[in-house]
Protein backbone atom coordinates (compact mmCIF):
# COMPACT_ATOMS: atom_id res chain seq x y z
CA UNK A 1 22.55 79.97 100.48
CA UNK A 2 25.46 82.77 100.51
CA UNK A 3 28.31 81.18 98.42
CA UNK A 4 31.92 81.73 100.41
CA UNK A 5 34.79 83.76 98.42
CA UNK A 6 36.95 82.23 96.15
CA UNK A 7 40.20 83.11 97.40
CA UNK A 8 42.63 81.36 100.49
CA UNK A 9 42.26 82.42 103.75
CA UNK A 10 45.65 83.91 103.96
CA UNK A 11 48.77 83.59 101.67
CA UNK A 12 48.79 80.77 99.14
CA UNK A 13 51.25 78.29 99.21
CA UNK A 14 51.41 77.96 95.52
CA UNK A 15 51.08 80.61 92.87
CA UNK A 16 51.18 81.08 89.48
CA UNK A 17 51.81 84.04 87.45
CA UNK A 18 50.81 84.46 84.08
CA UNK A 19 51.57 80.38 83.18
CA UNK A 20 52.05 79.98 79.50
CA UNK A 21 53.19 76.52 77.65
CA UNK A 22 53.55 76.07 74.00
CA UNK A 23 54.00 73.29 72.46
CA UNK A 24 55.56 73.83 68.57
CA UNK A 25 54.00 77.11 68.15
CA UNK A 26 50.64 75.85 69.58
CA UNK A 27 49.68 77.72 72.84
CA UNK A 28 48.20 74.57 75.30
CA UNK A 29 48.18 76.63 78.92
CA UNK A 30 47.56 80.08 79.04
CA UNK A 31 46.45 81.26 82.82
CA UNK A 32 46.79 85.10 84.42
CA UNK A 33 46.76 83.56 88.01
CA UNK A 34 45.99 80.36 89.48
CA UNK A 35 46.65 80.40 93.34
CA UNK A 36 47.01 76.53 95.46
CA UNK A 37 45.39 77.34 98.92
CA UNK A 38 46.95 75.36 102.65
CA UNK A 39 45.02 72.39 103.57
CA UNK A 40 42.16 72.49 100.66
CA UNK A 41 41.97 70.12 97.95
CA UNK A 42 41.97 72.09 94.70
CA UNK A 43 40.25 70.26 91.43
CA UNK A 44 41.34 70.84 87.92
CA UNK A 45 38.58 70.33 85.80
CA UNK A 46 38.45 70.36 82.15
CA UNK A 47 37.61 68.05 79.16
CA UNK A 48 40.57 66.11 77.23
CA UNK A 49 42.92 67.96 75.79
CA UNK A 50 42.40 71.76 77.90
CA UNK A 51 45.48 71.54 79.41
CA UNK A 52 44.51 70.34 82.79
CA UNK A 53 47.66 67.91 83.73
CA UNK A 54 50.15 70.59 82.04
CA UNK A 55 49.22 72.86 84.27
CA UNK A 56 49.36 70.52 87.02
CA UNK A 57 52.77 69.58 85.76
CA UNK A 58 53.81 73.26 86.04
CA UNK A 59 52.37 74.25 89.59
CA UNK A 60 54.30 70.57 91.01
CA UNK A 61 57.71 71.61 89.28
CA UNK A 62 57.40 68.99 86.97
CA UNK A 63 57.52 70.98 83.76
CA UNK A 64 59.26 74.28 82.76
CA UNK A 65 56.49 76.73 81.37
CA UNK A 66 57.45 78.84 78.27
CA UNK A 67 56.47 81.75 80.34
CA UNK A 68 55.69 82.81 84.01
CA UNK A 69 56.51 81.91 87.53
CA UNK A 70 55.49 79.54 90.32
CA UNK A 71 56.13 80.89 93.73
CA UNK A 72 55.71 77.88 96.82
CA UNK A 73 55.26 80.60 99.69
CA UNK A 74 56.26 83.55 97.94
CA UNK A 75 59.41 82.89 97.23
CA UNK A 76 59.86 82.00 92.97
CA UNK A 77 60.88 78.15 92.41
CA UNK A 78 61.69 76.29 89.34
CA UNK A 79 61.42 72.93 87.97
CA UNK A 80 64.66 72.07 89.36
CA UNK A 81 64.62 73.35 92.99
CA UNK A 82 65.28 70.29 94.82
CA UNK A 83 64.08 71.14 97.91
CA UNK A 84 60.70 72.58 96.65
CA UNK A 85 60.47 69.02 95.04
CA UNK A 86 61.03 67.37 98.56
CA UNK A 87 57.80 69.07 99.57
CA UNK A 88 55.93 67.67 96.81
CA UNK A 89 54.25 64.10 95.76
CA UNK A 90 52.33 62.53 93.35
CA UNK A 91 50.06 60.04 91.84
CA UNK A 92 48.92 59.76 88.31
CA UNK A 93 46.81 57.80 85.94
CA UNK A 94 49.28 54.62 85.72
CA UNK A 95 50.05 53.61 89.15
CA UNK A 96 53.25 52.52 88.14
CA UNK A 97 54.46 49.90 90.70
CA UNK A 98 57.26 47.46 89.86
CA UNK A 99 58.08 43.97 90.80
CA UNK A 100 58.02 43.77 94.55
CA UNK A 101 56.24 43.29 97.64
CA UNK A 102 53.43 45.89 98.26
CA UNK A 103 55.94 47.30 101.00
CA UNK A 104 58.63 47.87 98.70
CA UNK A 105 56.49 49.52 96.83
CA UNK A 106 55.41 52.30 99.30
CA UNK A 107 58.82 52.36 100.75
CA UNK A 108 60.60 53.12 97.52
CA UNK A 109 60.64 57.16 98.26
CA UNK A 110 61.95 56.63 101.60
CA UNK A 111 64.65 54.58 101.05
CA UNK A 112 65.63 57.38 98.25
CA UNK A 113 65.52 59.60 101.28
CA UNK A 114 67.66 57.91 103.36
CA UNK A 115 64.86 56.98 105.93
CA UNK A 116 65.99 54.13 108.42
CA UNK A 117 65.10 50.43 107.96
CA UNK A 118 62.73 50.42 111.00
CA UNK A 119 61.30 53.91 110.78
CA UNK A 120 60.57 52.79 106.95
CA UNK A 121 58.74 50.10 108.47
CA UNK A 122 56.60 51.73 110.74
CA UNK A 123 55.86 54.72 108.20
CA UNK A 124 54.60 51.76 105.66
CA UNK A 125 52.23 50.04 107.66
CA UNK A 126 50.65 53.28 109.32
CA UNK A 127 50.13 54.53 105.30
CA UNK A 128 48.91 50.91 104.13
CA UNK A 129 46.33 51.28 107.35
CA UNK A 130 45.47 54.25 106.15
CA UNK A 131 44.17 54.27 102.60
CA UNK A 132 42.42 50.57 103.76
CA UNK A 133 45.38 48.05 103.20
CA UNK A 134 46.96 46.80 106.31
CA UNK A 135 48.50 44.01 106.64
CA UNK A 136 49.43 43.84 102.64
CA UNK A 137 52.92 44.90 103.04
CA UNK A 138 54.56 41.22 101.88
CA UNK A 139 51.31 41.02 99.37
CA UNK A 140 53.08 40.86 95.22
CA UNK A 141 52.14 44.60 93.58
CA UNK A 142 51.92 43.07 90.61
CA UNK A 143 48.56 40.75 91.63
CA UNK A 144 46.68 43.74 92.92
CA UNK A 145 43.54 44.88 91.36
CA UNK A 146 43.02 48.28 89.76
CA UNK A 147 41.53 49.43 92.77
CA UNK A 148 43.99 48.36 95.00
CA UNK A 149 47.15 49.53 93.04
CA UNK A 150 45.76 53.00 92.84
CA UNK A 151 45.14 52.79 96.92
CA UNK A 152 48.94 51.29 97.20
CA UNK A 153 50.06 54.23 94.64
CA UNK A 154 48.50 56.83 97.20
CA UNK A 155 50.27 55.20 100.37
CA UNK A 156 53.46 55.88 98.78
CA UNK A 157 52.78 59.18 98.02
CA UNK A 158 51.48 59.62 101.47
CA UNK A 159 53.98 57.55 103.57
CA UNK A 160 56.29 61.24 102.37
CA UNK A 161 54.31 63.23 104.40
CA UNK A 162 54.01 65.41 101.50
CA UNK A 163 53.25 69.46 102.21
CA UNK A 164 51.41 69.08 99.11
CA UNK A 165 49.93 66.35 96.91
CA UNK A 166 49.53 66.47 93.65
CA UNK A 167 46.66 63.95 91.70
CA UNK A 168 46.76 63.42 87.81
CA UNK A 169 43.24 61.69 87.28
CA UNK A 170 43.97 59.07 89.65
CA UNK A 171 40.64 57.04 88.97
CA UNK A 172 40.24 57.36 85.21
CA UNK A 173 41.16 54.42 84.25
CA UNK A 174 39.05 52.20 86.83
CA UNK A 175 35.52 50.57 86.29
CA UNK A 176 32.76 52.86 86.83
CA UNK A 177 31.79 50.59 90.26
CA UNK A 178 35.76 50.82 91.52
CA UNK A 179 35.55 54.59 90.62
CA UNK A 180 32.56 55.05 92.65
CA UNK A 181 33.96 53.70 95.89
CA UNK A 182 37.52 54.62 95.16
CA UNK A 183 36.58 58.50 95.06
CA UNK A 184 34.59 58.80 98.31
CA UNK A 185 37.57 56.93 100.26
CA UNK A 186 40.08 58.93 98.57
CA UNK A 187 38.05 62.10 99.71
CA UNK A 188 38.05 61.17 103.07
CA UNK A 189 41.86 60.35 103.28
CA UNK A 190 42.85 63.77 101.94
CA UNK A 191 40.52 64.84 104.07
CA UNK A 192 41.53 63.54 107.38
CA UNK A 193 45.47 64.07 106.45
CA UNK A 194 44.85 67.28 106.22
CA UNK A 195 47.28 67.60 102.78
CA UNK A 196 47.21 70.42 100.26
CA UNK A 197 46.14 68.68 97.33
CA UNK A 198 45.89 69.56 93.52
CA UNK A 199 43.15 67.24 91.55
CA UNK A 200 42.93 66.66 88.06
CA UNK A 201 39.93 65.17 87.27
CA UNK A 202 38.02 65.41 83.62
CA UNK A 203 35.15 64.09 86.05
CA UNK A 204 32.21 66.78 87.14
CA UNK A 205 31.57 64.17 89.64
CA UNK A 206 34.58 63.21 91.12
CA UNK A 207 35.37 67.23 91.22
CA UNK A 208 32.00 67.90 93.60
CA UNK A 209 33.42 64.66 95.40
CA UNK A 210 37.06 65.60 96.27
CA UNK A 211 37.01 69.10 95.90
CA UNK A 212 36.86 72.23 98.31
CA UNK A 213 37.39 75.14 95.15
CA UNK A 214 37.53 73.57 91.55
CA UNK A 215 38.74 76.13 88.62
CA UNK A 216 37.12 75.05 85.06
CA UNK A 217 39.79 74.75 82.31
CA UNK A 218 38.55 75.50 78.20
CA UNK A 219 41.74 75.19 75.49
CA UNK A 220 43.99 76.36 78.03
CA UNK A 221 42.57 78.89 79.88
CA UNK A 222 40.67 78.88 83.52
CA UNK A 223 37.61 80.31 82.91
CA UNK A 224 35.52 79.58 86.01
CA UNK A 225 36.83 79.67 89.75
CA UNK A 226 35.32 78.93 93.10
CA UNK A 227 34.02 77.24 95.97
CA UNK A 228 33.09 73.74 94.30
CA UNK A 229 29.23 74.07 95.43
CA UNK A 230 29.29 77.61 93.65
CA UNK A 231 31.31 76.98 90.31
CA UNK A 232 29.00 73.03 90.13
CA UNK A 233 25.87 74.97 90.71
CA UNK A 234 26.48 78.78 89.06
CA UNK A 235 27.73 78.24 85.64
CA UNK A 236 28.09 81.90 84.18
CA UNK A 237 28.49 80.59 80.19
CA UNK A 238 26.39 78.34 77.80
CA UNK A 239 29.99 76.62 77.67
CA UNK A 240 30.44 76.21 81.28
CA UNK A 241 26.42 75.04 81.99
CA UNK A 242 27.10 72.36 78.98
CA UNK A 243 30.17 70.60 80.54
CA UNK A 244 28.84 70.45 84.06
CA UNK A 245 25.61 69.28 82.46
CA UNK A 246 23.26 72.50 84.15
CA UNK A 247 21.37 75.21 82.86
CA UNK A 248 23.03 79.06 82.73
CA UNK A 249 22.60 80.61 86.14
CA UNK A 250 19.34 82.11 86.53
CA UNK A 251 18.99 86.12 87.02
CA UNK A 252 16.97 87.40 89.32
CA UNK A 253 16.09 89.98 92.08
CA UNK A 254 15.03 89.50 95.50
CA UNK A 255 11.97 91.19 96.71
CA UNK A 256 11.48 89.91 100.22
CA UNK A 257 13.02 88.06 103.07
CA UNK A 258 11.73 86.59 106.17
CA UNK A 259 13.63 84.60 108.93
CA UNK A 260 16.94 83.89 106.22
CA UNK A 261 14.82 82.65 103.44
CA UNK A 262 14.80 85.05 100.67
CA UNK A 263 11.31 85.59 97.74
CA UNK A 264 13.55 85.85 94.51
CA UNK A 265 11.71 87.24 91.17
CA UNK A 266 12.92 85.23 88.49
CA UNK A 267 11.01 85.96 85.48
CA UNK A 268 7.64 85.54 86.21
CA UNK A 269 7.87 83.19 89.35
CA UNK A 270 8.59 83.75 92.81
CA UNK A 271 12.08 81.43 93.58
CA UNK A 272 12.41 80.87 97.56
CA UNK A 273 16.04 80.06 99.20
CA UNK A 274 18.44 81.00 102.13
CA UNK A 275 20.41 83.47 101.83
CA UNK A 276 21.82 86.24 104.01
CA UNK A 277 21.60 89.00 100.60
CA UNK A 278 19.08 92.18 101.50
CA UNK A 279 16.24 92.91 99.03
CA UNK A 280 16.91 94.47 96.50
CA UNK A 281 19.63 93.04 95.31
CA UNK A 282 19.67 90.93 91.55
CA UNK A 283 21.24 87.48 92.10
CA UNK A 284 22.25 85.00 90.12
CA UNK A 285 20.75 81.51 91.48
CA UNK A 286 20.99 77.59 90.40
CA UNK A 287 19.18 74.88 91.12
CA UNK A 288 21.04 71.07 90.37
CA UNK A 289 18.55 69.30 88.63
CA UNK A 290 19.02 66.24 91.52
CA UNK A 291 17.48 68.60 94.00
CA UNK A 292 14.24 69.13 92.01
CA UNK A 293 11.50 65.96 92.69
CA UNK A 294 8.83 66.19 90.83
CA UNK A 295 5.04 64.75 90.88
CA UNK A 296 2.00 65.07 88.72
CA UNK A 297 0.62 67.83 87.70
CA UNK A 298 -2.72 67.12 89.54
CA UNK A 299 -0.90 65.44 93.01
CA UNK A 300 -2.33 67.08 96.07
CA UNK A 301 0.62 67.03 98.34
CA UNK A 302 0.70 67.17 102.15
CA UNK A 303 3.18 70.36 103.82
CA UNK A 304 6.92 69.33 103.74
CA UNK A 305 10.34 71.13 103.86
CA UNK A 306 10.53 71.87 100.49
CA UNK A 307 9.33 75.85 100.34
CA UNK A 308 9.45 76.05 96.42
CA UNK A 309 6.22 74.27 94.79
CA UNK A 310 5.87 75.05 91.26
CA UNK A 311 3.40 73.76 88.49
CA UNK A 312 5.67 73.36 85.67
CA UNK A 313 5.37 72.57 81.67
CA UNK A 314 7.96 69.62 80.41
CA UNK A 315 9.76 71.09 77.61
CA UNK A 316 12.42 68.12 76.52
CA UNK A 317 13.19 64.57 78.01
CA UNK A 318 16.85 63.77 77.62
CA UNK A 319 18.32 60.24 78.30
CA UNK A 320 21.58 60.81 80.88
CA UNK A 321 22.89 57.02 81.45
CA UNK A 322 20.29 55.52 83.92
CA UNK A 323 18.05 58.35 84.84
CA UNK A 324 16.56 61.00 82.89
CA UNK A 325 17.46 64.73 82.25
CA UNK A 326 13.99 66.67 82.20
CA UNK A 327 13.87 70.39 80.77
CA UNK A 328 11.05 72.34 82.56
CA UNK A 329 9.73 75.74 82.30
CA UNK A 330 7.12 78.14 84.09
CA UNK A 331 6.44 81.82 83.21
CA UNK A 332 9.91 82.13 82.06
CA UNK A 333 11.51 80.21 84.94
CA UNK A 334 13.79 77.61 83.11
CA UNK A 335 15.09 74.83 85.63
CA UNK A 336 15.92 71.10 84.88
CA UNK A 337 15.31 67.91 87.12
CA UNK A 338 16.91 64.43 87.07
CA UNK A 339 14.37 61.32 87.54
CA UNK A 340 14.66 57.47 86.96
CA UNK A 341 14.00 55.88 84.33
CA UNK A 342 11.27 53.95 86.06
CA UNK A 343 9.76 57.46 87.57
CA UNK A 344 9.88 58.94 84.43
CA UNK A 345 7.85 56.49 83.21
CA UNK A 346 5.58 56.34 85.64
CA UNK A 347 4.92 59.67 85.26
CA UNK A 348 4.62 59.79 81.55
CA UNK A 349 6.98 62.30 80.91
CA UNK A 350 7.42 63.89 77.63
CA UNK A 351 7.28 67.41 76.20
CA UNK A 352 3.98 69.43 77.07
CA UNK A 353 2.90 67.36 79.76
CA UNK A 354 2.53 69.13 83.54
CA UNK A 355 4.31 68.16 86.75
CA UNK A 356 4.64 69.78 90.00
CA UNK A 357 8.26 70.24 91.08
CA UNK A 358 9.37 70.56 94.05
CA UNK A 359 12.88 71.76 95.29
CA UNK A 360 14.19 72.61 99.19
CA UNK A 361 15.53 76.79 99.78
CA UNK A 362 18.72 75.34 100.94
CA UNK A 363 18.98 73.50 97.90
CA UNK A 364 19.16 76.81 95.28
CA UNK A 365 22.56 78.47 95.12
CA UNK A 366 22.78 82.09 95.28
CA UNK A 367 25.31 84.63 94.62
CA UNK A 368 25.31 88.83 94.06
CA UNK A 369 24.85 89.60 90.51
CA UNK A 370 26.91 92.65 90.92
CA UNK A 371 29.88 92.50 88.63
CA UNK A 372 28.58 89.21 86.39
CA UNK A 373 28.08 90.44 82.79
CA UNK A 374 24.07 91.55 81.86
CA UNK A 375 24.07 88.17 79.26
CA UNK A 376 24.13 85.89 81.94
């Protein structure tokens, strides 16, 4: 599959320009260019510490950098341009709702804004309706769940009809089960409202979940932009492959192509998948290792979709939560698949036994080599 570009449609609305912040001496943000595009959701992913919410802090206008500008549709803004503000909202970690009705609660920004009793009203209940809590408006904040409080904190961010939203790992402090839920709705409101949103997330999940382009953070610094589906599936550094939890992008070349699906030489193996790149051409391609099925080595299977069949040697069996991360390898072809516990069992998988994998052409990522350094 041909990966899409990494860069907006037309003008940005937000842009930064070489975006430093130190803190004491010590450099915490340090990015050339980071450009917010109109209508996508834009995920800021990076482990604790890499500077993720301070540079969400400086895109909303909620923190001066040490160096660079912001420009909100080309024109520069600071941290104290009022207006630029009025454009803006937000939800973070902490919900933060006070004593009150749930209604108060959402309301709060428009009665700062001078919004009319009954227009209030109205504007309330259609934002409680939509993030799945009508008819809570004279519920106490205080006696909400986690879940809910988080779904009340987004109505009032909402119910301001922001231009642009701005999300400081809204779901990190739920229960795994609340998370679950709480991250597919939340997709589909930003989603269907259509807002520009900026996502901080230390959550590889939640990123491939709310995202349309994530950009990778390390001690400061983006190093890995994209289309979420690319950037998830194409990591470029033994860094990058590590925190996503994939192997380095494969190299490769492709040799034929017939009807869209492309014959890609990767080491020794022939690599099938769709893509619209002539031969000739070395790609890079990736395969998530909860695309690859696999069966035993001596299954006999009947035709099926999946185009990419290979007999494959288990090098490592790795323990990921409830399933397991399985490290496979064929003439030089290095790939990874995720199983159950109970299927891994089944199949008695541990290093040096043989399976038969099996993985769709739609499901490997590919992208042009051309301008990706030789070590990848």
């Amino acid at each position: 599959m041909s990966v899409r570009t990494h860069h907006c449609g037309g003008t940005p609305i937000i842009t930064g320009e070489d975006i430093t912040v130190r803190y004491h001496r010590r450099t915490v943000v340090e990015v050339a260019r980071f450009d917010l595009c109109d209508g996508e959701t834009h995920a800021i992913l990076g482990p604790s510490g890499s500077g993720k919410s301070t540079l969400l802090r400086v895109l909303g206008l909620l923190e001066k950098p040490t160096h660079g500008r912001v420009t909100l549709d080309g024109r520069p803004v600071t941290a104290g341009d009022k207006d630029a503000r009025m454009m803006m909202a937000a939800v973070f970690q902490n919900p933060y709702l006070f004593k009150g009705t749930v209604a108060e609660n959402v309301a709060y920004g428009l009665r700062l804004r001078g919004v009319p009793r009954s227009e209030r009203d109205d504007r309330v209940a259609a934002a409680l309706e939509r993030v799945g809590l009508g008819g809570t408006q004279k519920s106490s904040a205080l006696r909400l769940s986690g879940g809910e409080a988080q779904r009340v904190a987004l109505a009032r961010a909402l119910v301001l009809e922001p231009r642009i939203l701005l999300l400081d790992e809204p779901l990190s402090y739920l229960d795994p089960l609340i998370k679950r839920r709480l991250v597919t709705d939340f997709s589909e409101i930003l989603s269907a409202e259509g807002v520009t949103a900026l996502y901080v997330t230390h959550d590889q999940d939640e990123a491939m979940v709310v995202a349309d382009r994530v950009s990778i953070i390390r001690e400061g610094r983006v190093v890995r932009t994209g289309e979420v589906d690319e950037v998830m599936t194409l990591p470029t550094d033994e860094w990058i492959a590590d925190f996503i939890g994939m192997d380095t992008a494969l190299r490769g070349g492709i040799v034929a192509t017939e009807e869209g699906i492309a014959d890609i030489m990767v080491a020794s193996e022939h690599v099938h998948a769709r893509t619209d790149l002539p031969v000739g051409v070395d790609v890079l391609i990736g395969i998530r290792p909860e695309d690859v099925t696999l069966f035993s080595g001596d299954a006999e299977l009947p035709p099926s979709s999946a185009r990419n069949r290979l007999r494959m040697r288990v090098e490592a069996v790795e323990r990921m939560g409830s399933t397991d991360r399985v490290s496979l390898s064929s003439n030089g072809l290095r790939i990874a698949a995720s199983v159950s516990r109970a299927a891994s069992r089944e199949l008695g998988l541990e290093p040096g036994s043989e399976v038969l994998a099996l993985f769709k052409a739609t499901s490997v990522r590919v992208q042009s080599a051309v301008g990706v350094p030789t070590g990848v």
